[in-house]
C-alpha atoms as a PDB file:
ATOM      1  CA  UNK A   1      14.107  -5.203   1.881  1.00  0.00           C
ATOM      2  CA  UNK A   2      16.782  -5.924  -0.513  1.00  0.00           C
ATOM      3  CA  UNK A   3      18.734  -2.985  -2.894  1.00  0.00           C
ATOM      4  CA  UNK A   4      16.732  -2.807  -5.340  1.00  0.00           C
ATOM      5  CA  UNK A   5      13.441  -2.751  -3.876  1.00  0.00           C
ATOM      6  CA  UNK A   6      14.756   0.264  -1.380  1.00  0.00           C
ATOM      7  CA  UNK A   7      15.979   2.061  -4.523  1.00  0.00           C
ATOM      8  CA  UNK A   8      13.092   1.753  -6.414  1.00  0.00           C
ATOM      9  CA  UNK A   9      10.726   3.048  -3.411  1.00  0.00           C
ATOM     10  CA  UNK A  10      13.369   5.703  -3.263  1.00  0.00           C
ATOM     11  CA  UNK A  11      13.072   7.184  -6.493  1.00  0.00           C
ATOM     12  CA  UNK A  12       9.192   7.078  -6.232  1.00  0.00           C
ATOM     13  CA  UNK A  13       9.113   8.624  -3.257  1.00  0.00           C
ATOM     14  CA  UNK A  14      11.059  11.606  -4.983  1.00  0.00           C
ATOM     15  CA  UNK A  15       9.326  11.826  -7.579  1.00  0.00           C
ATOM     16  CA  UNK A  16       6.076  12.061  -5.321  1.00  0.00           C
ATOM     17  CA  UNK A  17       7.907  14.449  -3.136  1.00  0.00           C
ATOM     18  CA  UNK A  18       8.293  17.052  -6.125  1.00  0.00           C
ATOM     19  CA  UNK A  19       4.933  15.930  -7.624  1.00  0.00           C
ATOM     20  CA  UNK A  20       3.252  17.464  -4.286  1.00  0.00           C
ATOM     21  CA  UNK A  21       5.837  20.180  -3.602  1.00  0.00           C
ATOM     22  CA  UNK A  22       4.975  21.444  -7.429  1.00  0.00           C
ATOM     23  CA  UNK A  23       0.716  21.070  -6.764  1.00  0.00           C
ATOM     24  CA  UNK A  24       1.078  22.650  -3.291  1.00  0.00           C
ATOM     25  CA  UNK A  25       3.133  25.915  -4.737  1.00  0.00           C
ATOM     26  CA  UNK A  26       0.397  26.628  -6.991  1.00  0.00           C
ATOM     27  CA  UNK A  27      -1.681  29.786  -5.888  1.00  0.00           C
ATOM     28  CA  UNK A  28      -5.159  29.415  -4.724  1.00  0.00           C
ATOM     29  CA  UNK A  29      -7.797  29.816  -7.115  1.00  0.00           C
ATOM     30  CA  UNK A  30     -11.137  31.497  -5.552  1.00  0.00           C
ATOM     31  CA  UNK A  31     -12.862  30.261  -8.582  1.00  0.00           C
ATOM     32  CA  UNK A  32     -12.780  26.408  -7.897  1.00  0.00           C
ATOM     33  CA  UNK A  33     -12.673  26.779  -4.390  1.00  0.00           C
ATOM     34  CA  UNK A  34     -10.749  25.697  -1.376  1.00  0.00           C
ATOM     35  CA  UNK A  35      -8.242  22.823  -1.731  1.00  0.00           C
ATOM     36  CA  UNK A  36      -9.193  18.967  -1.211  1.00  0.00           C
ATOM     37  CA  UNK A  37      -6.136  17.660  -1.286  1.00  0.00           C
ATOM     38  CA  UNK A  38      -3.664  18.580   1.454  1.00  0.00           C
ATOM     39  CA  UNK A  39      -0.191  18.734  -1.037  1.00  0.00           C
ATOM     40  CA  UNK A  40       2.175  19.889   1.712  1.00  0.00           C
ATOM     41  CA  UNK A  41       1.424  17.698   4.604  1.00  0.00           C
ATOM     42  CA  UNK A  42       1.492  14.712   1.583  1.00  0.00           C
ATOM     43  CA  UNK A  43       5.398  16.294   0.427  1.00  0.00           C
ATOM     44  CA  UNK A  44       6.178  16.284   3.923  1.00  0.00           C
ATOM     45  CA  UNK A  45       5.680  12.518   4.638  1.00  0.00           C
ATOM     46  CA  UNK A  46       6.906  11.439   1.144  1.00  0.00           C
ATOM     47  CA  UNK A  47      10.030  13.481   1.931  1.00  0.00           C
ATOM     48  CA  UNK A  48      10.539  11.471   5.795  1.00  0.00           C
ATOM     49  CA  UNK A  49      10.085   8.442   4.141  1.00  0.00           C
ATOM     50  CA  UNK A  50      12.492   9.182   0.919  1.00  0.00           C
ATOM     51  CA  UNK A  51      14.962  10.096   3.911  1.00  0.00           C
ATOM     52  CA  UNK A  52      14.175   7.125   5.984  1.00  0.00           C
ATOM     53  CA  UNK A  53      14.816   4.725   2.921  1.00  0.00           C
ATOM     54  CA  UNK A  54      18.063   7.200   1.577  1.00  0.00           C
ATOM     55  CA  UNK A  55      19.105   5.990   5.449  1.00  0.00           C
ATOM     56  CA  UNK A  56      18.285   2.335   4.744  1.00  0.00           C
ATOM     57  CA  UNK A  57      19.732   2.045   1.300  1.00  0.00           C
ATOM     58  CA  UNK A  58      23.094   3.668   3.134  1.00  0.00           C
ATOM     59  CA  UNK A  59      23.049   0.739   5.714  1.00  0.00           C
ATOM     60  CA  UNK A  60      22.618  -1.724   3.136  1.00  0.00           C
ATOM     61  CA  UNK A  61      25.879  -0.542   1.813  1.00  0.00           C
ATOM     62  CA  UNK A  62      27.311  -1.196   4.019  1.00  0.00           C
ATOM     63  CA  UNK A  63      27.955   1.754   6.199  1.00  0.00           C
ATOM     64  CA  UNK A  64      26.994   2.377   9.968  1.00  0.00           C
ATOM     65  CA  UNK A  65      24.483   5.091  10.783  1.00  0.00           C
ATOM     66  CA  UNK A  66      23.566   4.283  14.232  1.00  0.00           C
ATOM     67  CA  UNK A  67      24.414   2.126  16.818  1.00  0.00           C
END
């Protein structure tokens, strides 16, 4: 992937990660019932992959990260 594709994926994944963090912080209503939508396993995995790009955008800098 090339810099600006990696940066735009970035930022979306960011925005999805607080997006989910913000829905899965909300207390439970007994009125509509139990949850459909698993928010905090969803933040979690938009978070890995916002790191994993963050890591990739770094290397495409230009900088070494691993070996």
């Amino acid at each position: 992937m090339d810099t600006k594709t990696t940066i735009g994926l970035l930022i979306g994944f960011a925005i999805s990660t607080g997006l989910f963090g913000w829905r899965g912080a909300r207390p439970f209503n007994i009125q509509k019932g139990p949850r459909l939508i698993p928010w905090r396993p969803m933040m979690v995995a938009s978070a890995t992959a916002a790191i994993v790009l963050l890591v990739h955008l770094v290397n495409l800098l230009g900088i070494t990260t691993g070996r």
